[in-house]
Protein backbone atom coordinates (compact mmCIF):
# COMPACT_ATOMS: atom_id res chain seq x y z
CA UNK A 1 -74.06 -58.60 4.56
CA UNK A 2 -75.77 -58.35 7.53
CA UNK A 3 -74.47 -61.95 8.81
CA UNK A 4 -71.18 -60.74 8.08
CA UNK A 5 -71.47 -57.42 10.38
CA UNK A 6 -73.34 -59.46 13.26
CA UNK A 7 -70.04 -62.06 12.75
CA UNK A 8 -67.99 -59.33 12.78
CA UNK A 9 -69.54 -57.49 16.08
CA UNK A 10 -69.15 -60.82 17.83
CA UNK A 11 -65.52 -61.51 17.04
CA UNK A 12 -64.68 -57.69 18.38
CA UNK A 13 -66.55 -58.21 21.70
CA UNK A 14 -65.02 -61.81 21.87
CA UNK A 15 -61.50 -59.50 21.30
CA UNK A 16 -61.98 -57.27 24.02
CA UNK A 17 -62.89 -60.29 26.14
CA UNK A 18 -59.68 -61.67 25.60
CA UNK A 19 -57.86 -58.79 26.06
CA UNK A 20 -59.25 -57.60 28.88
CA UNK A 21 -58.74 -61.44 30.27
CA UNK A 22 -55.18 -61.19 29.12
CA UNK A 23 -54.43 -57.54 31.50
CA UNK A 24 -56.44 -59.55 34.47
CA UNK A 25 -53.47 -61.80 34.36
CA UNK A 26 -50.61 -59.36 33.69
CA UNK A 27 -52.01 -57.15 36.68
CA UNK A 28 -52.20 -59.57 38.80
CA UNK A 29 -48.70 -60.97 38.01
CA UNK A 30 -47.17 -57.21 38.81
CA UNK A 31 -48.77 -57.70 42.19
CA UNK A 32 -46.93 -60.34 43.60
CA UNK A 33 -43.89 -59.84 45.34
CA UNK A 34 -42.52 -62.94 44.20
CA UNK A 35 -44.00 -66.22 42.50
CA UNK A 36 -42.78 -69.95 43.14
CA UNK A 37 -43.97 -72.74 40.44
CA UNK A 38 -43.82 -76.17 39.99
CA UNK A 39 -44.33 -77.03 36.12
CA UNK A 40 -44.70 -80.03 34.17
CA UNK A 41 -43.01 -79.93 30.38
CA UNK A 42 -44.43 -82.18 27.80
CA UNK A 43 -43.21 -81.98 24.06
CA UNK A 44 -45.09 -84.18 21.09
CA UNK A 45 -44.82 -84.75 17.31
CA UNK A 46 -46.79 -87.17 15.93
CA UNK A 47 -45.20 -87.23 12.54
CA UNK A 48 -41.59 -87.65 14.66
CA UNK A 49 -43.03 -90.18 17.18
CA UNK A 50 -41.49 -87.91 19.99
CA UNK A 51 -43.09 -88.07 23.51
CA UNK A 52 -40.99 -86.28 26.13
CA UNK A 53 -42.16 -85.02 29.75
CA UNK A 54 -39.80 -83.07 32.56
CA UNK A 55 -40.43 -81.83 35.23
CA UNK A 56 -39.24 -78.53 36.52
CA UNK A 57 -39.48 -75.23 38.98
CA UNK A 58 -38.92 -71.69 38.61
CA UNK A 59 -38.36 -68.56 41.62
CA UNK A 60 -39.23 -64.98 40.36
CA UNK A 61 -38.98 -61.61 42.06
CA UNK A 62 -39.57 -59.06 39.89
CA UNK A 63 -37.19 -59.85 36.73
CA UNK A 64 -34.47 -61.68 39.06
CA UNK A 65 -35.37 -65.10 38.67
CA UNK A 66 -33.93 -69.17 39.32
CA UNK A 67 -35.02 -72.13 37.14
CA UNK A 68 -34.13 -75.62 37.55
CA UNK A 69 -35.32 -77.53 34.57
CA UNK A 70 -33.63 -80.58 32.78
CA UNK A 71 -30.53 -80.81 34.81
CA UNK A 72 -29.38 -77.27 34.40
CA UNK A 73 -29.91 -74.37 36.84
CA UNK A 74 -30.17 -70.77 35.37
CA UNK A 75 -30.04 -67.43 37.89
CA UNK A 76 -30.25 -63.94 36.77
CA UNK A 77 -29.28 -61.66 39.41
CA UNK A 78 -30.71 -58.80 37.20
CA UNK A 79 -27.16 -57.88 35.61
CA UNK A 80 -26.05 -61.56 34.34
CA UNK A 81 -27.37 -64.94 33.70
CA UNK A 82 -25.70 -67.64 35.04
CA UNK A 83 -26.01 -71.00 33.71
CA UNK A 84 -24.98 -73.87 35.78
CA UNK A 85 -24.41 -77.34 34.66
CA UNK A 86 -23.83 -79.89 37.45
CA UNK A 87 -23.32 -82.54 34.28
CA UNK A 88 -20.86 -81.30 32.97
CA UNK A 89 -19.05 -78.62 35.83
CA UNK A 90 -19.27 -75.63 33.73
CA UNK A 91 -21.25 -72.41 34.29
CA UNK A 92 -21.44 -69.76 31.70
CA UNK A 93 -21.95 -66.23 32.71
CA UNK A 94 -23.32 -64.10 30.28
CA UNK A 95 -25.11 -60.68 30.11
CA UNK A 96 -28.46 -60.34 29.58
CA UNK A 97 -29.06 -57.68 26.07
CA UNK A 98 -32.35 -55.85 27.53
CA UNK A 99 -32.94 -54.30 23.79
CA UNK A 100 -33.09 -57.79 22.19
CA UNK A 101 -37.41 -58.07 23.08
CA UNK A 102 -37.21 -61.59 21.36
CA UNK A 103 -35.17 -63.19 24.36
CA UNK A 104 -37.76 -65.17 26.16
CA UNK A 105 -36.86 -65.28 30.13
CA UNK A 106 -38.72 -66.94 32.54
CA UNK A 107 -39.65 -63.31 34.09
CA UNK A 108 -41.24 -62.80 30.57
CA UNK A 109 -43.33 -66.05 30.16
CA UNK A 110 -46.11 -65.11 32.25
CA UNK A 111 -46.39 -61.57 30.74
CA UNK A 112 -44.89 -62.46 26.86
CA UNK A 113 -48.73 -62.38 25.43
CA UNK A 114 -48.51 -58.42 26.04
CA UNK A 115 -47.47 -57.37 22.56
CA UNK A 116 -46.80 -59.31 18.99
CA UNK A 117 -50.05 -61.25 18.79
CA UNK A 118 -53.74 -61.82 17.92
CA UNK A 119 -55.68 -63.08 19.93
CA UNK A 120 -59.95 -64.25 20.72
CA UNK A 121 -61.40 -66.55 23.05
CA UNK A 122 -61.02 -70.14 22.85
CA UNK A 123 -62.72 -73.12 24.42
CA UNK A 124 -63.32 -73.51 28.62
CA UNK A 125 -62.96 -76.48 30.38
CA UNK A 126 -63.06 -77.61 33.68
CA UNK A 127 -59.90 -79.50 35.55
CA UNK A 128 -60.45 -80.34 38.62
CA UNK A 129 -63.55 -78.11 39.44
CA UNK A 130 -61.38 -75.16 38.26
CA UNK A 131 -62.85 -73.60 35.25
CA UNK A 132 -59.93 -72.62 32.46
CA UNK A 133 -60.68 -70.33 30.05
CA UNK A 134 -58.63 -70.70 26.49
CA UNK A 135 -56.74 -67.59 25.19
CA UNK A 136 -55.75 -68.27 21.48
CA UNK A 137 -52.70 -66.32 20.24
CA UNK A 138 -51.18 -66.13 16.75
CA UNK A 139 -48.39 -64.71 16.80
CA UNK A 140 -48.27 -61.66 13.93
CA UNK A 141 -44.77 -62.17 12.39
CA UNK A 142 -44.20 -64.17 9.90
CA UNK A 143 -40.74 -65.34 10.95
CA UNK A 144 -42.47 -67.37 13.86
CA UNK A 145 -42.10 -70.96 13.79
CA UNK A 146 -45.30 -71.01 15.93
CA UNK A 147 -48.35 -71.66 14.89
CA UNK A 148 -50.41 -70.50 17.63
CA UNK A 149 -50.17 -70.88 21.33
CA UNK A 150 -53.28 -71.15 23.74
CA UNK A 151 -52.87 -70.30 27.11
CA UNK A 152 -55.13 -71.52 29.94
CA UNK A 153 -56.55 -69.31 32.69
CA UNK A 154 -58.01 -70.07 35.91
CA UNK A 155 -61.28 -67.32 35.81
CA UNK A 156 -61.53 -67.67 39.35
CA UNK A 157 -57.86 -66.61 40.48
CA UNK A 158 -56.36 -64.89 36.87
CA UNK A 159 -53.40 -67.13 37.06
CA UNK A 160 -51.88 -69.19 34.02
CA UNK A 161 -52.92 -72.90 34.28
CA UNK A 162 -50.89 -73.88 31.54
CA UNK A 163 -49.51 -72.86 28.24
CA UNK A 164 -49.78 -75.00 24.74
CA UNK A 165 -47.64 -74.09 21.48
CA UNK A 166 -48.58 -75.63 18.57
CA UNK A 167 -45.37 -75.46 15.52
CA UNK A 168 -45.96 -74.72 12.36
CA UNK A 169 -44.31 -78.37 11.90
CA UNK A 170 -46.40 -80.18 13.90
CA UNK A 171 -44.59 -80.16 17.26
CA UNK A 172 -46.57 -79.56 20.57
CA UNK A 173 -45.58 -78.12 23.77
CA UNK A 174 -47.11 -77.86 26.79
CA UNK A 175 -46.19 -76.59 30.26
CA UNK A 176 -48.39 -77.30 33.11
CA UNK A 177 -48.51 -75.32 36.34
CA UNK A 178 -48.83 -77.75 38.87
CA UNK A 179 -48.38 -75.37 41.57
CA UNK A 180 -48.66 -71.50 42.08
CA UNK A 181 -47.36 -70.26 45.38
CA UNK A 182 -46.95 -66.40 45.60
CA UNK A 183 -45.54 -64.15 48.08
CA UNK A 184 -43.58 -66.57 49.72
CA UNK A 185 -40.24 -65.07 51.96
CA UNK A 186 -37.12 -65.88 50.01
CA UNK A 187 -33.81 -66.09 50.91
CA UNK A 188 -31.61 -63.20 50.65
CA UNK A 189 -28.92 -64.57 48.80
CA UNK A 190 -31.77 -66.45 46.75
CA UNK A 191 -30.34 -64.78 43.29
CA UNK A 192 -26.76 -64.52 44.32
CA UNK A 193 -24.23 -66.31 42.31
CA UNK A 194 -21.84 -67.97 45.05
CA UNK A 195 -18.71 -69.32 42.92
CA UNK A 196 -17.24 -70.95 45.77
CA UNK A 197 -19.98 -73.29 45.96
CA UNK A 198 -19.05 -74.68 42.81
CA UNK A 199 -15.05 -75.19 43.46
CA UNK A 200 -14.41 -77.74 40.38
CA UNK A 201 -16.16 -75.78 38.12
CA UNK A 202 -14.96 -74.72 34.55
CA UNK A 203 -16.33 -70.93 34.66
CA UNK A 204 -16.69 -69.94 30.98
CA UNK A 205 -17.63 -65.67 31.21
CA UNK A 206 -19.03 -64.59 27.64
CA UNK A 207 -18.32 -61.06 28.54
C-alpha cells in the first residue's frame, strides 16, 4: 500500500514535470514573431516493409503559414488554404472550418499537445551535445489511430527537436527539425496567393 502511494506520488510530480515542460514550449512558441524550419519526414512499418524519408520546410507567422513538403505547396493566408500542385497544375482553394479542432495545420503542430492527451516524462538523450528530453503523449480518445506520440525537447532552448507517432498498427513517423530559425524578416507578400503566377493552372475553389 505504501509502495503503491510512493508510485503514485512519483508519477504526479513526473506529471507536472511534463506539463510544465510542455507550457515552456507553447510559451515560447507564442513569442516568436515568426518561425522558419527545415524538417526531415521518415515513415516505417516493419510488418509492411515500408521505409520512406522527405524532406521538407515550413514558414509560420502567427496562424498564416507556407509548407513545401512532397511536391505540393500549401499557404493559408488566414481566410483560405491554398493548395498548389506544380505536378499536376491544379490548386485548390478551400476555407479553413476554425470549429473543426481535429484539423491538424502546421500552425497547430508545435502547440497540438495542449489539450486531448496524457502525458509523463519519457527517456533523455543526448544528440549532438544537445540534451532532449522525451514527452510521452497518449492521446485520450478512443477513435485515435495513434498509439502514442513522443515528442523531443531541447531543455536548453524549449524548442521541439522532433516528433515520433507510433500507430496503433505498427506504423512509425517521425519528423525531425533540422533547423529552427525564428524571427527572421519575411516578405510581405510571403502568404499572398498570386494567381497570375500560376497562368496554366486548373484553379479548382471548394467554396
Amino acid at each position: 500500500m505504501i509502495a503503491a502511494f510512493i508510485l503514485s506520488s512519483s508519477l504526479q510530480a513526473q506529471d507536472k514535470k511534463a506539463k510544465a515542460l510542455l507550457d515552456q514550449v507553447s510559451a515560447k512558441v507564442k513569442s516568436y514573431s515568426s518561425i522558419i524550419i527545415d524538417f526531415k519526414y521518415s515513415l516505417s512499418n516493419a510488418k509492411e516493409n515500408i521505409n520512406q524519408d522527405s524532406k521538407g520546410n515550413v514558414v509560420l507567422k502567427g496562424n498564416q503559414y507556407v509548407l513545401n513538403f512532397m511536391g505540393v505547396t500549401k499557404l493559408y493566408d488566414g481566410k483560405k488554404t491554398y493548395t498548389i500542385v506544380p505536378e499536376d497544375e491544379e490548386i485548390t482553394i478551400s476555407k479553413l472550418d476554425e470549429n473543426d479542432n481535429t484539423a491538424v495545420t502546421p500552425s497547430k503542430m508545435l502547440t497540438f499537445f495542449n489539450s486531448g492527451y496524457k502525458y509523463t516524462l519519457d527517456a533523455t538523450t543526448t544528440i549532438k551535445g544537445r540534451k532532449i528530453q522525451y514527452v510521452k503523449l497518449v492521446p485520450m480518445s478512443s477513435k485515435d489511430q495513434r498509439k502514442e506520440i513522443l515528442l523531443g525537447i531541447d531543455t536548453q532552448t524549449k524548442n521541439i527537436y522532433n516528433l515520433i507517432e507510433i500507430g496503433k498498427k505498427g506504423t512509425k513517423t517521425t519528423l525531425t527539425v533540422n533547423s529552427f530559425k525564428t524571427n527572421q524578416p519575411l516578405s510581405k507578400n510571403q502568404f499572398t496567393f498570386v494567381k497570375s503566377k500560376y497562368p496554366n493552372y486548373y484553379i479548382n475553389s471548394l467554396d
